[in-house]
Protein backbone atom coordinates (compact mmCIF):
# COMPACT_ATOMS: atom_id res chain seq x y z
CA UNK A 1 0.00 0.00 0.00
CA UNK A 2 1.37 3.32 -1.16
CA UNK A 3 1.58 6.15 1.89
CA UNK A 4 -0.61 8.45 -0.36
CA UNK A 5 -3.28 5.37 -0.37
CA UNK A 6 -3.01 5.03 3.60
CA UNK A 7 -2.71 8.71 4.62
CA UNK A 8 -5.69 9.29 2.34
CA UNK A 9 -8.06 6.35 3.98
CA UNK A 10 -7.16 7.74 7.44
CA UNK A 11 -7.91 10.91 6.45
CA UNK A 12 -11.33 9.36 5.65
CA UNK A 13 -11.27 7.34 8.93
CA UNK A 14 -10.95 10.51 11.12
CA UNK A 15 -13.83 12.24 9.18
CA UNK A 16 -16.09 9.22 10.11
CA UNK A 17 -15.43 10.06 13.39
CA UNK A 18 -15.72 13.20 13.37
CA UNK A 19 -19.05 12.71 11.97
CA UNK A 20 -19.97 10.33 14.47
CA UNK A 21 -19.03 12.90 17.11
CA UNK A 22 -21.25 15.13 15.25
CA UNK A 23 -24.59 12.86 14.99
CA UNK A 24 -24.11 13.05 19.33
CA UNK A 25 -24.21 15.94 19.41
CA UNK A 26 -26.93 16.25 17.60
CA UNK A 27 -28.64 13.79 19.40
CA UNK A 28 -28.17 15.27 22.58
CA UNK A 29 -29.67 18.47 21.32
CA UNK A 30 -32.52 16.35 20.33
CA UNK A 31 -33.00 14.64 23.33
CA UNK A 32 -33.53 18.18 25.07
CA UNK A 33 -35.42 19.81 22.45
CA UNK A 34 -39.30 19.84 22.12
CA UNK A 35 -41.45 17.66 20.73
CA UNK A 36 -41.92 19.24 17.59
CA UNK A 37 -38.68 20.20 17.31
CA UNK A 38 -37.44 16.69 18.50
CA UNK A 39 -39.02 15.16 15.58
CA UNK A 40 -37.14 17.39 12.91
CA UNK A 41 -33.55 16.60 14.93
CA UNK A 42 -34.52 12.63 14.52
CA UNK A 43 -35.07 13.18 10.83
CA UNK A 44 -32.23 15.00 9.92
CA UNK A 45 -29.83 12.03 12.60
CA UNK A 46 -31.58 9.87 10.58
CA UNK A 47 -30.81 10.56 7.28
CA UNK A 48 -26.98 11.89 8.01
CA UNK A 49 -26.51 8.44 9.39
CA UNK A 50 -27.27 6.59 6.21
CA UNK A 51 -25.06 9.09 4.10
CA UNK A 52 -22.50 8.43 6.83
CA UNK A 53 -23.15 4.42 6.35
CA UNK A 54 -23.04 5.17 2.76
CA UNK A 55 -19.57 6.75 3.27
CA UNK A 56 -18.65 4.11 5.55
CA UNK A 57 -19.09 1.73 2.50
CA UNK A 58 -16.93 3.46 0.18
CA UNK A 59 -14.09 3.36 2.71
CA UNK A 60 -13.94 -0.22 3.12
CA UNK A 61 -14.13 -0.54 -0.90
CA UNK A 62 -11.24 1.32 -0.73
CA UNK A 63 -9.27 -0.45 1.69
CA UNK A 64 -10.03 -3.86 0.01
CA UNK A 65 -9.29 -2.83 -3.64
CA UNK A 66 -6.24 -3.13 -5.40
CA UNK A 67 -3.87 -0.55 -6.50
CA UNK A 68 -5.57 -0.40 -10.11
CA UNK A 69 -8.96 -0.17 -8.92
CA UNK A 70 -8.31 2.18 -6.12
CA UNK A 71 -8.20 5.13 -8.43
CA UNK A 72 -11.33 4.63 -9.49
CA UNK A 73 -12.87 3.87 -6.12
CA UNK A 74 -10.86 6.80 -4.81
CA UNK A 75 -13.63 9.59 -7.18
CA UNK A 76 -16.86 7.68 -6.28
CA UNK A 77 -15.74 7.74 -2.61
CA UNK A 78 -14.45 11.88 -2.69
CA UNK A 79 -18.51 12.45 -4.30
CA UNK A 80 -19.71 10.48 -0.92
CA UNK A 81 -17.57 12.50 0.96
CA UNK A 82 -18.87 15.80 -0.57
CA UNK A 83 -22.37 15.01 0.21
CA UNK A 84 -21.94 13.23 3.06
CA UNK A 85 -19.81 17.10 4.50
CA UNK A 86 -22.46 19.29 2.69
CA UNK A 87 -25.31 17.16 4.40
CA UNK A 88 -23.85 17.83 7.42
CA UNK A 89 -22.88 21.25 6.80
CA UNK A 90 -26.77 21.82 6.30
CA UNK A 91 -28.01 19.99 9.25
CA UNK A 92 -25.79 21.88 11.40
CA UNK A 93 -27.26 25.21 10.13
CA UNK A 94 -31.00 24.24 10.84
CA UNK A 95 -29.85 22.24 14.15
CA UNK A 96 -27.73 24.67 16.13
């Protein structure tokens, strides 16, 4: 494995976590928010855990492909990553 290849899937590792940390957060939020609002929070943890899953996916592709596929795997996984940040990027401008 090339250190490009590994620095580049921990870099993905640590913004799993990161989001992880995030979705906590948020959940703590919702657990003190109102009902109404409570319901909105759950949505939103919801659906930034499945991008995150989705995410999640795309790193382990890339840690079990081989050097010629990687490259490949390497785009579809940085347009999960996008989505995945902007996703969260939105959800923590309605949520905070």
């Amino acid at each position: 494995m090339t250190d490009k290849r590994k620095s580049y899937e921990e870099k993905f590792e640590a913004q799993l976590k990161e989001w992880s940390a995030e979705i906590a957060l948020f959940n703590d939020k919702a657990d003190k928010a109102r009902y109404e609002a409570k319901i909105e929070y759950y949505k939103t943890i919801e659906s930034l855990q499945g991008k995150q899953d989705a995410a999640r996916t795309k790193l382990q592709e890339l840690r079990t492909a081989g050097d010629d596929a990687w490259e490949d795997l390497k785009t579809g996984a940085e347009n999960v990553w996008t989505e995945v940040e902007t996703a969260f990027q939105s959800a923590a401008s309605r949520l905070t």
